[in-house]
N, C-alpha and C. Protein backbone atom coordinates (compact mmCIF):
# COMPACT_ATOMS: atom_id res chain seq x y z
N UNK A 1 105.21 38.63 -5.07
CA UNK A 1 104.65 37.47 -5.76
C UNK A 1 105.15 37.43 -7.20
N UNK A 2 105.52 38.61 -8.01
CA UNK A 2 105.74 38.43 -9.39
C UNK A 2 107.37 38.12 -9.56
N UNK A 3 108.08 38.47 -8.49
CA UNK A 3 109.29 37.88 -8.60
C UNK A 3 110.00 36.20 -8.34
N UNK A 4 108.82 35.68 -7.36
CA UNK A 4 108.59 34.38 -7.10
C UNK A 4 108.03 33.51 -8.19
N UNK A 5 106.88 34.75 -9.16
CA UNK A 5 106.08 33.92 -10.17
C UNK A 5 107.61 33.53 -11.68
N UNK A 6 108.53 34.92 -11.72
CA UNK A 6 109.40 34.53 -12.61
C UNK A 6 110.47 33.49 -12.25
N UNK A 7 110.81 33.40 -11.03
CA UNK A 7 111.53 32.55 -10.86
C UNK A 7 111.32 30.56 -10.90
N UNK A 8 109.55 30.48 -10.99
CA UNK A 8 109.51 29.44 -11.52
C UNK A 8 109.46 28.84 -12.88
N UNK A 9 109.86 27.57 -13.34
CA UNK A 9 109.48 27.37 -14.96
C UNK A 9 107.98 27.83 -15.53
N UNK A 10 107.87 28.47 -16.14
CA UNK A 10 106.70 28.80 -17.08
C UNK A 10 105.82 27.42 -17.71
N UNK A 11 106.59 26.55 -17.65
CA UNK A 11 105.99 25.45 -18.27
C UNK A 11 105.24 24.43 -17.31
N UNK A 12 105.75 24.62 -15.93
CA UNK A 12 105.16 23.70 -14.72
C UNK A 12 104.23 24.53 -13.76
N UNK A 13 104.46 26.29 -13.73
CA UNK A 13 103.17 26.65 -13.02
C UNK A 13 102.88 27.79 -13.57
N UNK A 14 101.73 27.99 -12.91
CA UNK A 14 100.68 29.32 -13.79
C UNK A 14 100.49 29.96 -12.19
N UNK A 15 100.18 31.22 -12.26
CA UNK A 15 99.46 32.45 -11.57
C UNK A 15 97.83 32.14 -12.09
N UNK A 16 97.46 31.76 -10.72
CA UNK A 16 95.82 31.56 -11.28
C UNK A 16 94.92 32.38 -10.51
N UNK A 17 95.37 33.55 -10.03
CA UNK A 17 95.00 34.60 -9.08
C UNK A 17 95.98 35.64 -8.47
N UNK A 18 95.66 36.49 -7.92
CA UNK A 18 96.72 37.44 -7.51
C UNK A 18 97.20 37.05 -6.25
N UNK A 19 96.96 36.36 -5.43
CA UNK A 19 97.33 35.30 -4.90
C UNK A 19 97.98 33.94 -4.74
N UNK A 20 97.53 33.38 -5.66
CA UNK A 20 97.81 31.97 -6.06
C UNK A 20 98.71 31.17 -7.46
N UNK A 21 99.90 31.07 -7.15
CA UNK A 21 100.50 30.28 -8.34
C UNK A 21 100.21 28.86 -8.14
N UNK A 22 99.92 27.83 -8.91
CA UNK A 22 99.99 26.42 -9.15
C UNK A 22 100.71 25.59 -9.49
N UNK A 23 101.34 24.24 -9.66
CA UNK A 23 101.65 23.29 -9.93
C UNK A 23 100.48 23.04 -11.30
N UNK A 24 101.06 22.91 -12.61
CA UNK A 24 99.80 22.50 -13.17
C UNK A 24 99.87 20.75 -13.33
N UNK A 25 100.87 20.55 -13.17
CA UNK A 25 100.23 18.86 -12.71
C UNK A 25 99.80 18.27 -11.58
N UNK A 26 99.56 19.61 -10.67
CA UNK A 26 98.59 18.80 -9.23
C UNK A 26 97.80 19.28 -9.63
N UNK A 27 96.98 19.80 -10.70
CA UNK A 27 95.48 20.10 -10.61
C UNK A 27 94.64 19.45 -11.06
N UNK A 28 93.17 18.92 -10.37
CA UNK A 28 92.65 17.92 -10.52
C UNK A 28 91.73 18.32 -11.06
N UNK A 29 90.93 19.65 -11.25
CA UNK A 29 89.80 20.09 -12.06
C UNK A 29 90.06 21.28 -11.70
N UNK A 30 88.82 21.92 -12.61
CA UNK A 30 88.94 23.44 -12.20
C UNK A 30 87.44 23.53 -13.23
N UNK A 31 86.91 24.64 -12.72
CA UNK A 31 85.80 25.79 -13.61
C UNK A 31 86.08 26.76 -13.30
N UNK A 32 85.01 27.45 -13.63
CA UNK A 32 85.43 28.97 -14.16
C UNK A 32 85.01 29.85 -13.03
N UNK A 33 85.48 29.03 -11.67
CA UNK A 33 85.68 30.35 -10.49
C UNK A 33 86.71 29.59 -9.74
N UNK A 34 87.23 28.01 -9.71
CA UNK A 34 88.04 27.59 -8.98
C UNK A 34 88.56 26.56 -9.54
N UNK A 35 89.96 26.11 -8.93
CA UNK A 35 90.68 24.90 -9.52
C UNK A 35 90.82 24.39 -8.23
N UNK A 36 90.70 23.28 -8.29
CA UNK A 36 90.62 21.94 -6.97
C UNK A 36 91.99 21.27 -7.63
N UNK A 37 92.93 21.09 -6.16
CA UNK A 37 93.86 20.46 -5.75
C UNK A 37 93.75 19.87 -5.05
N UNK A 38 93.92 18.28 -4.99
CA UNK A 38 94.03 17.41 -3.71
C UNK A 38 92.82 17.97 -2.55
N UNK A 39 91.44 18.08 -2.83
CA UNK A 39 90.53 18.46 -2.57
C UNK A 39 90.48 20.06 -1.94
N UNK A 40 91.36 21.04 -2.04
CA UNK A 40 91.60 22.47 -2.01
C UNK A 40 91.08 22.76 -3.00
N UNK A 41 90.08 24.12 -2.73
CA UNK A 41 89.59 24.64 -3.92
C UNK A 41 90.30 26.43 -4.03
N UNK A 42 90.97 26.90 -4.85
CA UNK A 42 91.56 27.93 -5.04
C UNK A 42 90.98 28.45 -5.70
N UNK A 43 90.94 29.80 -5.76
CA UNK A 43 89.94 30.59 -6.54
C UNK A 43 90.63 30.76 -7.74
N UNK A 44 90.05 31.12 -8.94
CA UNK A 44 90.29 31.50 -10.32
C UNK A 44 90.14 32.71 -10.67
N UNK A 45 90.93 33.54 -10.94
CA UNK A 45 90.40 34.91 -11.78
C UNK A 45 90.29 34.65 -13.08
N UNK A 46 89.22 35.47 -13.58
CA UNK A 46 88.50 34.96 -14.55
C UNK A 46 89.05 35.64 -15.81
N UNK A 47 90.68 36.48 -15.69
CA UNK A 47 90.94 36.81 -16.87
C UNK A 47 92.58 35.56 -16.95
N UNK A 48 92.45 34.71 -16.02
CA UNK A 48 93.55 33.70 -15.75
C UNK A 48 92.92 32.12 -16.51
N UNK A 49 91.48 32.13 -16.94
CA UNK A 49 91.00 30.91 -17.02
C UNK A 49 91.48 30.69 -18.11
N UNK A 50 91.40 31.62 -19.46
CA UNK A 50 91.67 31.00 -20.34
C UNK A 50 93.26 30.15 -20.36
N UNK A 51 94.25 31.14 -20.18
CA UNK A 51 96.02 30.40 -19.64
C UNK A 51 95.48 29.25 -19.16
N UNK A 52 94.92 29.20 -18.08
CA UNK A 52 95.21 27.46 -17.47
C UNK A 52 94.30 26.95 -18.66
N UNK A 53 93.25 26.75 -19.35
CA UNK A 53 92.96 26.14 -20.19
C UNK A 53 94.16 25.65 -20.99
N UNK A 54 94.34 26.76 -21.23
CA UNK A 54 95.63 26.40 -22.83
C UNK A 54 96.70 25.98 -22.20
N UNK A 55 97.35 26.29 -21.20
CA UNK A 55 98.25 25.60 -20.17
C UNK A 55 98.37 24.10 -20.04
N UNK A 56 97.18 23.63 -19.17
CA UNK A 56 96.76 22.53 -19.11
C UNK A 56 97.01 21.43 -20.19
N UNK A 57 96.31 21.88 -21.49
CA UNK A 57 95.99 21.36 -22.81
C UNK A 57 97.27 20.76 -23.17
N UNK A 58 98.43 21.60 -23.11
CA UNK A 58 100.14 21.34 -23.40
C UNK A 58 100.18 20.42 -22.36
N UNK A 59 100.22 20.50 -21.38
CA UNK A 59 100.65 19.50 -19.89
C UNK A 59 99.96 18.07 -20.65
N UNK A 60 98.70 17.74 -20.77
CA UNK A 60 97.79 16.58 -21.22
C UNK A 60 98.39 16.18 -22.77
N UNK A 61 98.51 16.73 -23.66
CA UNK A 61 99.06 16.17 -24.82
C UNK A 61 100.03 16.18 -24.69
């Protein structure tokens, strides 16, 4: 997974679990145990929330 995670742009997805990398412009919400995609809810690790916060924030402005 961490060789898959470098090989994408840093700027279009995040690792939002030890499991799960994202698209951060398919994500439609998220709190602070899951991010919902196209009504999929993926879990969040909770030392990953802050990144997609600040992630996100760049994507929106």
């Amino acid at each position: 997974m961490k060789a898959f995670e470098n090989e994408l742009p840093k700027n279009s997805f995040l690792r939002i679990h030890k499991s799960y990398i994202v698209n951060l412009k398919k994500v439609d919400r998220y709190d602070s145990k899951c991010v919902e995609i196209e009504k999929m809810k993926l879990p969040l690790s909770r030392t990953r929330k802050t990144q997609l916060s600040q992630a996100l924030d760049v994507i929106v402005n």
